[in-house]
N, C-alpha and C. Protein backbone atom coordinates (compact mmCIF):
# COMPACT_ATOMS: atom_id res chain seq x y z
N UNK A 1 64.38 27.66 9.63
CA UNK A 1 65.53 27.97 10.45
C UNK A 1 65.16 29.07 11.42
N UNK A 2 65.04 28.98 12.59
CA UNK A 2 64.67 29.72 13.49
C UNK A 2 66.14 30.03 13.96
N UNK A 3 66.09 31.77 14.74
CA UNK A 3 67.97 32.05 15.22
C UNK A 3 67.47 32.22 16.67
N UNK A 4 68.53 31.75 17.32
CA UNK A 4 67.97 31.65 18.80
C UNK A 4 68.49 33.30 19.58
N UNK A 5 67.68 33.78 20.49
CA UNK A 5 67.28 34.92 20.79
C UNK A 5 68.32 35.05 21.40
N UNK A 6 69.12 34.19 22.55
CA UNK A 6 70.39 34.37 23.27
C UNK A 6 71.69 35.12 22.47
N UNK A 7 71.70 34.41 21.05
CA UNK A 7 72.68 34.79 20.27
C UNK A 7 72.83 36.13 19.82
N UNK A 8 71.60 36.22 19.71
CA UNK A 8 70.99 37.52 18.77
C UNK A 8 71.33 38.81 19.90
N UNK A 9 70.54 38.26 21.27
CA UNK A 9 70.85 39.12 22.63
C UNK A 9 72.24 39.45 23.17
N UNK A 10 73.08 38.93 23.21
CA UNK A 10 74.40 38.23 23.17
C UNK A 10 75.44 39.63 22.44
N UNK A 11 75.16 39.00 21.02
CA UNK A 11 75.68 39.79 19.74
C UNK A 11 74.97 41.16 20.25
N UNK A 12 74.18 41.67 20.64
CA UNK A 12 73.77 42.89 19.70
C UNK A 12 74.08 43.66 21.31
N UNK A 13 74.47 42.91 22.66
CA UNK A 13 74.73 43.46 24.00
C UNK A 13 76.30 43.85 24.06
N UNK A 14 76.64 42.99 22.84
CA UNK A 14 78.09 43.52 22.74
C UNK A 14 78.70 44.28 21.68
N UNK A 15 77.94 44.40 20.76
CA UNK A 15 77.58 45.61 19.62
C UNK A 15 77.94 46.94 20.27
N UNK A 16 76.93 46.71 21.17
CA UNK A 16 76.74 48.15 21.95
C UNK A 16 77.90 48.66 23.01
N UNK A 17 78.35 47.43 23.68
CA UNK A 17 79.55 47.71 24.72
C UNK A 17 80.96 48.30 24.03
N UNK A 18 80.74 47.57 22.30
CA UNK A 18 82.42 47.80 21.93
C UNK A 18 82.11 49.15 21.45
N UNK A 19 81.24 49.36 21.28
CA UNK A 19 80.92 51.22 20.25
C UNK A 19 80.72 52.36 21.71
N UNK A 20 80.49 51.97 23.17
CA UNK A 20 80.75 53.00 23.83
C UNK A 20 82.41 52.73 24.24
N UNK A 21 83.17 52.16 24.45
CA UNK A 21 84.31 51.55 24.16
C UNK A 21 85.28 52.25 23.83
N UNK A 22 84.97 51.64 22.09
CA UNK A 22 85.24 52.68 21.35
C UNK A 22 85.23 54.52 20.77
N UNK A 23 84.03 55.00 21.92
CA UNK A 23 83.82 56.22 22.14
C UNK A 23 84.53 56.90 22.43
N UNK A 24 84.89 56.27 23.66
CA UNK A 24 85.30 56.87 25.09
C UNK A 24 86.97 57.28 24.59
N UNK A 25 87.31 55.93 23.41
CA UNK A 25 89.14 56.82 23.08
C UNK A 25 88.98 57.63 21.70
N UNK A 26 87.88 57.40 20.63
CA UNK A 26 88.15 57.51 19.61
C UNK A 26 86.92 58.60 18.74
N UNK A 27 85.59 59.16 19.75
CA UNK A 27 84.81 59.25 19.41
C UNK A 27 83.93 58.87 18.26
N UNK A 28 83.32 59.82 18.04
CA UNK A 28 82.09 59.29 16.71
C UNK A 28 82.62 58.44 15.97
N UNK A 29 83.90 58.14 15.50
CA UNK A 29 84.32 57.09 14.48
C UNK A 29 84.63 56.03 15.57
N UNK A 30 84.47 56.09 16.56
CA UNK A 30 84.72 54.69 17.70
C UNK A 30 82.86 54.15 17.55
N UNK A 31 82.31 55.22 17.62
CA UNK A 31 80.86 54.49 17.56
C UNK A 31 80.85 53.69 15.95
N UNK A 32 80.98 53.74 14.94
CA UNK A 32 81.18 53.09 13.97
C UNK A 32 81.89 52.64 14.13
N UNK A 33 83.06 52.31 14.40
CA UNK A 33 83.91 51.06 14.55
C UNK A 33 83.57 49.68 15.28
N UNK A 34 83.01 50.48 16.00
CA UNK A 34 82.76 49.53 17.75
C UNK A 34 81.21 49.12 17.05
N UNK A 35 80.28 49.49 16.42
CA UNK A 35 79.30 48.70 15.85
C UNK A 35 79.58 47.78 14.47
N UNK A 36 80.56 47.95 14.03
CA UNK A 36 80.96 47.26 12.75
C UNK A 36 81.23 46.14 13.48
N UNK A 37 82.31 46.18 14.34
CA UNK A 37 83.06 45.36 15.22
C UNK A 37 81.75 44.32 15.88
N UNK A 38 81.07 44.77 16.93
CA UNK A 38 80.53 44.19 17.44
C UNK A 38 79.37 43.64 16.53
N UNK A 39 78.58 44.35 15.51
CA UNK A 39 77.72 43.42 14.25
C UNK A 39 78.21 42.56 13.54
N UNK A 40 79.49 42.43 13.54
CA UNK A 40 79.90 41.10 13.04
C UNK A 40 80.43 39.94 14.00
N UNK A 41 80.39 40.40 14.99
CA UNK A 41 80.23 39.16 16.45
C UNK A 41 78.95 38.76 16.43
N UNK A 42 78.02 39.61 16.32
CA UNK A 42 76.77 39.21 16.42
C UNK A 42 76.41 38.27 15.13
N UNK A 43 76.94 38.33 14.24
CA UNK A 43 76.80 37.92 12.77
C UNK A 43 77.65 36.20 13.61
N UNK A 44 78.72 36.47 13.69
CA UNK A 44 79.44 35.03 13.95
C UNK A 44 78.66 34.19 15.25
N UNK A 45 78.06 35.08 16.33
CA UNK A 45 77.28 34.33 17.44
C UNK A 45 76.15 33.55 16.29
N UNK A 46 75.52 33.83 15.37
CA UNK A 46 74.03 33.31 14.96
C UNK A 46 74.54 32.27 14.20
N UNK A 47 75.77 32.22 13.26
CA UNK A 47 76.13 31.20 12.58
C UNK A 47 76.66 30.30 13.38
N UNK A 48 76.98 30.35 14.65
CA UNK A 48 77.81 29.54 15.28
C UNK A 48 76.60 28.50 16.10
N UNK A 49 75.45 29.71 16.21
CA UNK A 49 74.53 29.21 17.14
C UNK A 49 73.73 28.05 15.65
N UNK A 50 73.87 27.89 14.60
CA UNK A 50 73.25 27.58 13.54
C UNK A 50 73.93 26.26 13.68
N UNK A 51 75.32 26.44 13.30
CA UNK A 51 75.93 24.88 13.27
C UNK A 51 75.65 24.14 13.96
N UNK A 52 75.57 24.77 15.52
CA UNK A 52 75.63 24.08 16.76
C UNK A 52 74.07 23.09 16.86
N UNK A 53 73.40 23.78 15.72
CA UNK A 53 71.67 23.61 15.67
C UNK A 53 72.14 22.26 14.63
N UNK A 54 72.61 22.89 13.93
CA UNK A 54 72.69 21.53 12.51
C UNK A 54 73.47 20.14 13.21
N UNK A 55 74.55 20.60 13.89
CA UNK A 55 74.96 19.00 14.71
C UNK A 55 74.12 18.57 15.58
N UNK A 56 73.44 19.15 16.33
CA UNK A 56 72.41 18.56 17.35
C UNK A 56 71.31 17.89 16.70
N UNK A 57 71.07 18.19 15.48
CA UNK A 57 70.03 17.57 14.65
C UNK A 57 70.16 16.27 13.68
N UNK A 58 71.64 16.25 13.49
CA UNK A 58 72.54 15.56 12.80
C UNK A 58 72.64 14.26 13.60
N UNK A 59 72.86 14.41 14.94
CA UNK A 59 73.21 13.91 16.07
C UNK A 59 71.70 12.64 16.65
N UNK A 60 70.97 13.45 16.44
CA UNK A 60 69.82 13.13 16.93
C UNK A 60 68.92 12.34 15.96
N UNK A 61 69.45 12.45 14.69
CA UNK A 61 69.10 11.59 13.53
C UNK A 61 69.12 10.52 13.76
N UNK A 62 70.88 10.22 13.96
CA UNK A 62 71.78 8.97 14.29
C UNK A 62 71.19 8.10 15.33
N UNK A 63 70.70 8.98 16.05
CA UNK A 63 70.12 7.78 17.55
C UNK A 63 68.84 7.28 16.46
N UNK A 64 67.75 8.28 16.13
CA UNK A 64 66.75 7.90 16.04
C UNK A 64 66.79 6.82 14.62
């Protein structure tokens, strides 16, 4: 199972956006929030990018 780099890039570009974000109203506990927050987007981008892998393969069975 390889995780594709977009997802990973994706997730971890918005990790970072929601924790300065979160800074800017809430400080130091906005940086933990805003990385909890955004590591589990990143967590849902790789599984999403996974399924999307397992139907395309699923898919491609069927023809072949």
């Amino acid at each position: 199972m390889k995780i594709n780099n977009l997802a990973l890039i994706t997730g971890l570009s918005f990790a970072i956006s929601m924790s300065i974000v979160f800074y800017q109203t809430l400080g130091i506990t906005g940086i933990v929030i805003g990385l909890m927050f955004g590591l589990s987007m990143t967590w849902a981008f790789i599984e999403y990018d996974k399924e999307d892998q397992e139907d395309e393969d699923e898919r491609n069975n069927k023809i072949n």
